[in-house]
N, C-alpha and C. Protein backbone atom coordinates (compact mmCIF):
# COMPACT_ATOMS: atom_id res chain seq x y z
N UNK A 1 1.30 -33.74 7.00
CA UNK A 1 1.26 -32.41 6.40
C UNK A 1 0.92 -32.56 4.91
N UNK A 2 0.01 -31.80 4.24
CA UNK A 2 -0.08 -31.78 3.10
C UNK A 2 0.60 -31.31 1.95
N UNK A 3 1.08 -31.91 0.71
CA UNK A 3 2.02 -31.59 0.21
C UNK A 3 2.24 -29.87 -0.45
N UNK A 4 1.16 -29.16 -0.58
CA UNK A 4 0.78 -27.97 -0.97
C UNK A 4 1.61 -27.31 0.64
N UNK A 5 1.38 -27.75 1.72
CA UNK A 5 1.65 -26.76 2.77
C UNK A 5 3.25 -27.02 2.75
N UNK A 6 4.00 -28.20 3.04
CA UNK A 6 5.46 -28.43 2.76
C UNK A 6 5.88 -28.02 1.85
N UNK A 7 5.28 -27.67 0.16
CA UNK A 7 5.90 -26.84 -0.98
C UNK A 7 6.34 -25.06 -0.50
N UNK A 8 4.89 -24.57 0.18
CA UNK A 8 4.87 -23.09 0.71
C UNK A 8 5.76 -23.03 1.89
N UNK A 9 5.99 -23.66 2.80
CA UNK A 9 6.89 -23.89 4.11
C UNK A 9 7.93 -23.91 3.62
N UNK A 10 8.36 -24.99 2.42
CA UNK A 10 10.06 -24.13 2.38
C UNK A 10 10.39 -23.49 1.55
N UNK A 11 9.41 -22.70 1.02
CA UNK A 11 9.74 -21.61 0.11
C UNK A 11 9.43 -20.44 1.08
N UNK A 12 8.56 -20.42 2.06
CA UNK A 12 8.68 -19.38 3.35
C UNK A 12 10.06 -19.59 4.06
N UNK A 13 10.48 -20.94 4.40
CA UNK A 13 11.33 -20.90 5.37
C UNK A 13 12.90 -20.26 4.95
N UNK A 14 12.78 -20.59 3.74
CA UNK A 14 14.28 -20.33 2.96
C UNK A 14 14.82 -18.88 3.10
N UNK A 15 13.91 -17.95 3.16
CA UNK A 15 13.90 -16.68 3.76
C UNK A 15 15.09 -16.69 5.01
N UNK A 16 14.55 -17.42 6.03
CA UNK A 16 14.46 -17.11 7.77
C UNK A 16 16.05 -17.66 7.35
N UNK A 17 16.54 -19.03 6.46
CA UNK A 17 17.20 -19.63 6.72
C UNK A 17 18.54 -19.25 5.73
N UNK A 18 17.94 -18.14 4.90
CA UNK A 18 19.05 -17.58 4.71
C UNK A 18 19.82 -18.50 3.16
N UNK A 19 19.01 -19.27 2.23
CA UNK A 19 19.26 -20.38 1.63
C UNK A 19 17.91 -19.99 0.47
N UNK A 20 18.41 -18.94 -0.39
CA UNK A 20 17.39 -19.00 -1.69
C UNK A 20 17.62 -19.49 -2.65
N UNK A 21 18.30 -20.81 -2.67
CA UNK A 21 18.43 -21.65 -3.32
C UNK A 21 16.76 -22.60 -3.11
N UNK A 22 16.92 -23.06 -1.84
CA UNK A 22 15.98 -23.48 -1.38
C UNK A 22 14.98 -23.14 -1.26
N UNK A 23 14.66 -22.07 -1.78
CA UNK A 23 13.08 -21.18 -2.34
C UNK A 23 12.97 -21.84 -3.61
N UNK A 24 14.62 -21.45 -4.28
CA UNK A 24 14.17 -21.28 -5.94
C UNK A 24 13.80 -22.81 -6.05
N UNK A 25 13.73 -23.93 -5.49
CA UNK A 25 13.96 -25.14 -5.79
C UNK A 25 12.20 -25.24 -5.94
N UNK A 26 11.35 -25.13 -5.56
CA UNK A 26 9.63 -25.16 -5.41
C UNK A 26 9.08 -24.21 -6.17
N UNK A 27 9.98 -23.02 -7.01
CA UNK A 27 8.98 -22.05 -8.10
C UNK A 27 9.40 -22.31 -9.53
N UNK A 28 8.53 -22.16 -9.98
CA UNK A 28 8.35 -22.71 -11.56
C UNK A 28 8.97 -21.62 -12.30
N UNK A 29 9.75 -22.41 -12.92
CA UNK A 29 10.40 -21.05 -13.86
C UNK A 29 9.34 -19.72 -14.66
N UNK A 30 8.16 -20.50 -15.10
CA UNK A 30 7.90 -18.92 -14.98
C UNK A 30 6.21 -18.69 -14.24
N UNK A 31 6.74 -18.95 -12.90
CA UNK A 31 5.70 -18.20 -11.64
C UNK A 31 5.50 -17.00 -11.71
N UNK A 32 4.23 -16.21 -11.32
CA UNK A 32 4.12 -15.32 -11.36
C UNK A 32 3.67 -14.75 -10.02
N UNK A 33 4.73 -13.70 -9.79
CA UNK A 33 4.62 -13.66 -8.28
C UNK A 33 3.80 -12.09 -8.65
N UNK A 34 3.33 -11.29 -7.34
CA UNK A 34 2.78 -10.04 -7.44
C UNK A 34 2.79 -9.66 -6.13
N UNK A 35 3.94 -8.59 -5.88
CA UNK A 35 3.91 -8.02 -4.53
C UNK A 35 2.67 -6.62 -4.57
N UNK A 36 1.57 -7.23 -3.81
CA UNK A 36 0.73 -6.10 -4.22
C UNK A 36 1.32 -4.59 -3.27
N UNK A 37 1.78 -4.49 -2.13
CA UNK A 37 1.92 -3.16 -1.41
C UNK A 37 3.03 -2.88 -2.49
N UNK A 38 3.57 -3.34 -3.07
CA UNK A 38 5.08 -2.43 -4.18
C UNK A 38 4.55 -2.18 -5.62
N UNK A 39 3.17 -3.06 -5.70
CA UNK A 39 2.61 -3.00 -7.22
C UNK A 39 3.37 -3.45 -8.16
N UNK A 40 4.23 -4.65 -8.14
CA UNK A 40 5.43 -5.50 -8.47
C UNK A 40 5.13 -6.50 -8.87
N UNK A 41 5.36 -6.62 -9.94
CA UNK A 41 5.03 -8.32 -10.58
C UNK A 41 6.23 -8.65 -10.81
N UNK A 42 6.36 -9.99 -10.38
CA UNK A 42 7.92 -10.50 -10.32
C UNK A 42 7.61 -12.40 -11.11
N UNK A 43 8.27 -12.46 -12.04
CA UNK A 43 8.54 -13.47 -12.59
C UNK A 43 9.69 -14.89 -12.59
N UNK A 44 9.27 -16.09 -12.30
CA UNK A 44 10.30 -16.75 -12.22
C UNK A 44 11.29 -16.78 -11.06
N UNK A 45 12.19 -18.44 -10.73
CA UNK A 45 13.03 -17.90 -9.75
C UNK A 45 14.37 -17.18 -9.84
N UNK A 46 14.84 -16.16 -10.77
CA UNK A 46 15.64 -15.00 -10.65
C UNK A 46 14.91 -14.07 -10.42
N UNK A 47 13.64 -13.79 -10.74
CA UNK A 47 13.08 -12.73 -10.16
C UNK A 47 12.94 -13.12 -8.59
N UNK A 48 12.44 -14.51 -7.95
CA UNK A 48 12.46 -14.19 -6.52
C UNK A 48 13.54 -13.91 -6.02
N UNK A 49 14.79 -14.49 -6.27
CA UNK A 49 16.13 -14.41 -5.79
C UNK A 49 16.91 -12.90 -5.95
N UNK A 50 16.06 -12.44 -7.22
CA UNK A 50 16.82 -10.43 -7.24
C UNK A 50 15.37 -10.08 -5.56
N UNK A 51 14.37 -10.85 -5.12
CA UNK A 51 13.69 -10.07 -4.47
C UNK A 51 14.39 -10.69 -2.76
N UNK A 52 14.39 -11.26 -3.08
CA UNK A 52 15.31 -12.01 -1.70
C UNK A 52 16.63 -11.17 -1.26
N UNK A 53 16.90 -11.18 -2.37
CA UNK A 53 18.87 -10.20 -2.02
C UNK A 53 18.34 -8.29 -1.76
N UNK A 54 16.98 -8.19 -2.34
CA UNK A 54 16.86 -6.79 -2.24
C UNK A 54 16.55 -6.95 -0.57
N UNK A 55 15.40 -8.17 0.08
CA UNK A 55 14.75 -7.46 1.62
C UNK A 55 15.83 -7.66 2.27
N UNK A 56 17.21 -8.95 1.58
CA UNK A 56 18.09 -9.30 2.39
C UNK A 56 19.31 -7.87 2.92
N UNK A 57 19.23 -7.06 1.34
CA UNK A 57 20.28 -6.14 2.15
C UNK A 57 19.70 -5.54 3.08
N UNK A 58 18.33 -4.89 2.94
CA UNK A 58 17.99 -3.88 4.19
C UNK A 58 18.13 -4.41 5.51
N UNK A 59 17.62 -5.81 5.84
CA UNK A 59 17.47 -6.70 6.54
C UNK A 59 18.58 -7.93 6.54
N UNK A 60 19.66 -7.81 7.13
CA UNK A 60 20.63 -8.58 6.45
C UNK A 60 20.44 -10.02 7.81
N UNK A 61 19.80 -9.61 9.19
CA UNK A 61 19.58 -10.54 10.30
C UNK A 61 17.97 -10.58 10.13
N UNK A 62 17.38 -10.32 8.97
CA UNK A 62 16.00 -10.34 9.12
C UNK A 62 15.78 -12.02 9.22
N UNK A 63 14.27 -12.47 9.50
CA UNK A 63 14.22 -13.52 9.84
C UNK A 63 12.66 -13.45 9.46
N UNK A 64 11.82 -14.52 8.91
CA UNK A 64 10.98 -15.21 8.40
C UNK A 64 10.37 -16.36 9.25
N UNK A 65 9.29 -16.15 10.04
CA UNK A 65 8.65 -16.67 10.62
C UNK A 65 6.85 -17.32 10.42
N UNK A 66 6.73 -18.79 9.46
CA UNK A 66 5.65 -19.19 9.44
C UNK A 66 4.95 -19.15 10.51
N UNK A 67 3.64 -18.50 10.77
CA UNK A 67 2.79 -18.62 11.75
C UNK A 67 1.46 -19.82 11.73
N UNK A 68 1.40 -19.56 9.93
CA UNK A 68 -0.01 -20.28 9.86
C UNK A 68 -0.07 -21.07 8.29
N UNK A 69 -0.83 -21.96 8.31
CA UNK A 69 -1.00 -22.16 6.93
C UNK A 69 -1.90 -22.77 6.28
N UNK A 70 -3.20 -22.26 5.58
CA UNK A 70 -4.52 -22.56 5.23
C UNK A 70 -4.28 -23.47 3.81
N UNK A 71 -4.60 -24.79 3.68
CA UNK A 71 -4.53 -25.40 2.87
C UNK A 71 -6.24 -25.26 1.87
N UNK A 72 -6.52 -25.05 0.59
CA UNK A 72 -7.96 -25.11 0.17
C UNK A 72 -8.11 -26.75 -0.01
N UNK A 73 -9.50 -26.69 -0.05
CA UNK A 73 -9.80 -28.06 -0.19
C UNK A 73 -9.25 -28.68 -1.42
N UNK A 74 -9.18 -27.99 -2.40
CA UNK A 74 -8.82 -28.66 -3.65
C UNK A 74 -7.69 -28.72 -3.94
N UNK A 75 -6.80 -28.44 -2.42
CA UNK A 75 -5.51 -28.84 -2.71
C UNK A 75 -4.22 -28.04 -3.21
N UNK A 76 -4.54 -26.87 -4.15
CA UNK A 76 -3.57 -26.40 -4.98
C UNK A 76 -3.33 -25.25 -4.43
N UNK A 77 -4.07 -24.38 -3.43
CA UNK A 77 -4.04 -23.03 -3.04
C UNK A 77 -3.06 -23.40 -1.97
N UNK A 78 -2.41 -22.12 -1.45
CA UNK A 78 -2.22 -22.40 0.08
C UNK A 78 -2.38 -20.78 0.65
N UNK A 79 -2.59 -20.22 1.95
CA UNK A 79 -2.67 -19.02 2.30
C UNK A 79 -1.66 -19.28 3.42
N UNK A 80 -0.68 -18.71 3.70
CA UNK A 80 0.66 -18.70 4.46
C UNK A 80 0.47 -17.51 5.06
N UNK A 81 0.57 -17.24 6.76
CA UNK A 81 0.66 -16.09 7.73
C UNK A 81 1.88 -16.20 7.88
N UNK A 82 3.00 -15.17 7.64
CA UNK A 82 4.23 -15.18 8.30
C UNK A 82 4.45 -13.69 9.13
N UNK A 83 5.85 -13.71 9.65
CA UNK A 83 6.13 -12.33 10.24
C UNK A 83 7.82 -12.34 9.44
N UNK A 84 8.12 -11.14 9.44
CA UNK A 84 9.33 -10.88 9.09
C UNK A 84 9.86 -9.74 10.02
N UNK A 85 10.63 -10.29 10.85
CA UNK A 85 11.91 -8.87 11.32
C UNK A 85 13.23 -8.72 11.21
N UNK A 86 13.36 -7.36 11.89
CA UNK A 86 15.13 -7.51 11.64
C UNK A 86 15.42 -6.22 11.44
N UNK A 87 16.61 -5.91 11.66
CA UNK A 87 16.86 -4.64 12.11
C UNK A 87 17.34 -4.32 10.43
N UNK A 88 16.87 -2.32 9.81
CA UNK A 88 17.07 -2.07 9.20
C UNK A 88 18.59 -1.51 8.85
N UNK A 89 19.30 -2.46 8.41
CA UNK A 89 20.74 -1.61 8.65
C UNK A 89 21.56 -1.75 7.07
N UNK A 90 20.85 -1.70 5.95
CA UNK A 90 21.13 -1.64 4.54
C UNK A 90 20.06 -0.50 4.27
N UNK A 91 20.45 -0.65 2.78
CA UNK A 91 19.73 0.43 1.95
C UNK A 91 18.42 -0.26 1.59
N UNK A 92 16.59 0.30 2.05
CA UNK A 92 15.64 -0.59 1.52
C UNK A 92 15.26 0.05 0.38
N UNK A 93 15.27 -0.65 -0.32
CA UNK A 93 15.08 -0.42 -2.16
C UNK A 93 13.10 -0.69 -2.12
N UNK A 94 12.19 0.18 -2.20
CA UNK A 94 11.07 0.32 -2.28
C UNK A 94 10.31 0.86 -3.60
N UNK A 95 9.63 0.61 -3.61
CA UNK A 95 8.48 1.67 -4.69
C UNK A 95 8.38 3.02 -4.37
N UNK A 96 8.79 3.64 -3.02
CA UNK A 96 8.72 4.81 -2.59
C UNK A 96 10.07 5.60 -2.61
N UNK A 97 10.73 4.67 -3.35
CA UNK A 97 12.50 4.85 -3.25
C UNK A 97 12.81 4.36 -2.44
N UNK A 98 14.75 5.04 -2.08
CA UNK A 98 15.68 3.89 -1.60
C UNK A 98 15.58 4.75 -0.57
N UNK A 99 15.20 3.67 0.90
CA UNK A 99 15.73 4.44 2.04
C UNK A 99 17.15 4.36 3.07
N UNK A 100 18.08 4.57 3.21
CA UNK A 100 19.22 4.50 3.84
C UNK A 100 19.09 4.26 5.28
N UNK A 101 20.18 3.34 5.54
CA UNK A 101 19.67 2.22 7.03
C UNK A 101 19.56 3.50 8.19
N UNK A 102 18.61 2.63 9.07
CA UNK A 102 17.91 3.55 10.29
C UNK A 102 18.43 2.79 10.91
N UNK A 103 18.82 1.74 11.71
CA UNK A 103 19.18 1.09 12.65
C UNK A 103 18.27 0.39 13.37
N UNK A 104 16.97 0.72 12.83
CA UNK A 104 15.61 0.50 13.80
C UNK A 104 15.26 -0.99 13.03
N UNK A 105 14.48 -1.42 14.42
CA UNK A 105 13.51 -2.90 14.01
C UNK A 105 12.28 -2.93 13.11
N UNK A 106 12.51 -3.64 12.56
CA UNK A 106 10.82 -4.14 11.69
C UNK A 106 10.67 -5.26 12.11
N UNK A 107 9.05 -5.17 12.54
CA UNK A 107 8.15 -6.67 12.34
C UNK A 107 7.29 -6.45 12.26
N UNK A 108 7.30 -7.11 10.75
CA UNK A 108 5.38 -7.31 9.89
C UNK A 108 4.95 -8.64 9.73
N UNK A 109 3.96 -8.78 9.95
CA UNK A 109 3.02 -9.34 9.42
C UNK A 109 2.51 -9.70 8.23
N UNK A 110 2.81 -10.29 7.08
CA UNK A 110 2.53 -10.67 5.25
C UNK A 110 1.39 -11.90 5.36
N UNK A 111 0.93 -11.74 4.71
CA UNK A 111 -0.23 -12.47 4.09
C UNK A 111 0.51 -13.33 2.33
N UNK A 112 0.52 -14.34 2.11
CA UNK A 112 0.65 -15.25 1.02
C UNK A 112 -0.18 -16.17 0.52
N UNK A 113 -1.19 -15.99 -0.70
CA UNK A 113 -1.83 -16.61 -1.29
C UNK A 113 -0.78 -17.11 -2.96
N UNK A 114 -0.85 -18.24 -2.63
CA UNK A 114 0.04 -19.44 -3.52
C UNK A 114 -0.53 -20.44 -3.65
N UNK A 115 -0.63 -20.46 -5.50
CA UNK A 115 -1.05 -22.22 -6.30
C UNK A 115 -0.02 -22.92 -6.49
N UNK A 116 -0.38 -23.92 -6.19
CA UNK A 116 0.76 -24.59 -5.97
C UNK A 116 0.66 -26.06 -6.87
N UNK A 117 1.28 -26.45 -7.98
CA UNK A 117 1.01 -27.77 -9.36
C UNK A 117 2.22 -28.35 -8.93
N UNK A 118 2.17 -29.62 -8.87
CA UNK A 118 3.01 -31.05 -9.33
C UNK A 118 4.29 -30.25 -8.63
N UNK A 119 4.17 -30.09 -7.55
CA UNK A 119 5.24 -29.54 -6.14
C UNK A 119 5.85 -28.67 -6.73
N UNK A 120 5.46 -27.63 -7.30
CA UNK A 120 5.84 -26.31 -7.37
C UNK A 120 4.97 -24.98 -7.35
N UNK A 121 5.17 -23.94 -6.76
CA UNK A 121 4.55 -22.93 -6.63
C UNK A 121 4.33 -21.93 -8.53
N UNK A 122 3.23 -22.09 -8.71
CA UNK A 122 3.14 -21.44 -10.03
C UNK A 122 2.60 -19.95 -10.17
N UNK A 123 1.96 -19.59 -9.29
CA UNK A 123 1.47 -18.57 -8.72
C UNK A 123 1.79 -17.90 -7.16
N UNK A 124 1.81 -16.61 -7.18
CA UNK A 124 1.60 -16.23 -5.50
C UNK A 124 1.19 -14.74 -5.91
N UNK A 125 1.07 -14.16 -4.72
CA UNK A 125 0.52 -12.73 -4.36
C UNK A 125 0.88 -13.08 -2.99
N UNK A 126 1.55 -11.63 -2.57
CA UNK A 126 1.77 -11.02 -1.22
C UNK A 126 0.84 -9.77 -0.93
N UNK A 127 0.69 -9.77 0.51
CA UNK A 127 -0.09 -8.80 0.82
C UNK A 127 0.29 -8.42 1.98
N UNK A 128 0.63 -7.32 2.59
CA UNK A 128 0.95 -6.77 3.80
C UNK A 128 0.87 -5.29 4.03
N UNK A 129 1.33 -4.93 4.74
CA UNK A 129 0.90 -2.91 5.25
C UNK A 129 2.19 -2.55 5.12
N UNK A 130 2.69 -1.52 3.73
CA UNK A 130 3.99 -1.05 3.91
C UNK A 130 4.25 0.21 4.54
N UNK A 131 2.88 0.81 5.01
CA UNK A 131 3.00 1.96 6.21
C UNK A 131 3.60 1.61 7.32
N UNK A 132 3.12 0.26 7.68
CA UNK A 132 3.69 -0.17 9.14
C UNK A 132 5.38 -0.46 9.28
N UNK A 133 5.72 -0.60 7.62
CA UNK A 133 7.48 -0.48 8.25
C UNK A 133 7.33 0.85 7.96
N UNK A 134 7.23 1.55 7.20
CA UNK A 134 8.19 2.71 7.46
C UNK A 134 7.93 3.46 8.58
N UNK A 135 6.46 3.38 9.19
CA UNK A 135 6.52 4.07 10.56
C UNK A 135 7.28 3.11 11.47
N UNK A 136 7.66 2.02 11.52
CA UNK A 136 8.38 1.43 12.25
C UNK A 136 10.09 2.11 12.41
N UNK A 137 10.42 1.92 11.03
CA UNK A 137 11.61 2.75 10.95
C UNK A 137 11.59 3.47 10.87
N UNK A 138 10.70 4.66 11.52
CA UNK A 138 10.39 6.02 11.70
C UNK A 138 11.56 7.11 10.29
N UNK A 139 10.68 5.96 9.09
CA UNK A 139 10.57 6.75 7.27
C UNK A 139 9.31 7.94 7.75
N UNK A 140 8.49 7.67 8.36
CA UNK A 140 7.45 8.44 8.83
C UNK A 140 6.49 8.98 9.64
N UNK A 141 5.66 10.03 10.26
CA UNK A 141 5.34 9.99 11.23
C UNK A 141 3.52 9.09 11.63
């Protein structure tokens, strides 16, 4: 495995596993993350860890599932397919506001483009469809 894909793998997996310690351990103190569906730029690992405890309350059995993982040739990129589900049963703190637990399932699909220097993630961008949860948790029709 290449070391760029094992840096992104357990900073994906730490999610599923419930251990954001083990995220914060691979991001550079000051990474610059950018959740594009929230229009969120998030800095550093206290910023991932305030973003971890936010999907964690809505999603408190949510779970983080690597599907895929595109290494670039030059090594430093990585593009990560995951899924995330889990039943909504906290408050989800959004860009669209706070929605109060539905009881209902989510599973999406995220897209992760991450540079990755001297085994740490220095960069990322997320990308995913935030229509598809809230029509999931029927936020909408």
């Amino acid at each position: 495995m290449h070391p760029t894909e094992k840096v992104v793998r357990q900073f994906h997996e730490s999610w599923g596993m419930r251990d954001p310690d083990r995220g914060a351990e691979v991001i550079s103190e000051d990474c610059a993350f950018e959740d594009i569906a929230r229009q969120e730029k998030l800095t550093g690992k206290e910023a991932y860890k305030d973003d971890y405890y936010r999907w964690r309350e809505a999603f408190p059995d949510g779970l983080c599932e690597v599907e895929n993982v595109i290494v670039s040739q030059c090594g430093e990129w990585a593009t990560v397919e995951f899924r995330n589900t889990g039943i909504h049963a906290g408050i989800l703190r959004s860009s669209l506001g706070d929605f109060q637990p539905t009881g209902k399932k989510a599973e999406v699909r995220y897209c992760s483009v991450m540079k990755v220097k001297d085994g740490m993630v220095v960069e990322g961008r997320d990308y995913y469809d935030s229509a598809t949860i809230t029509r999931q948790l029927g936020l909408v029709d």
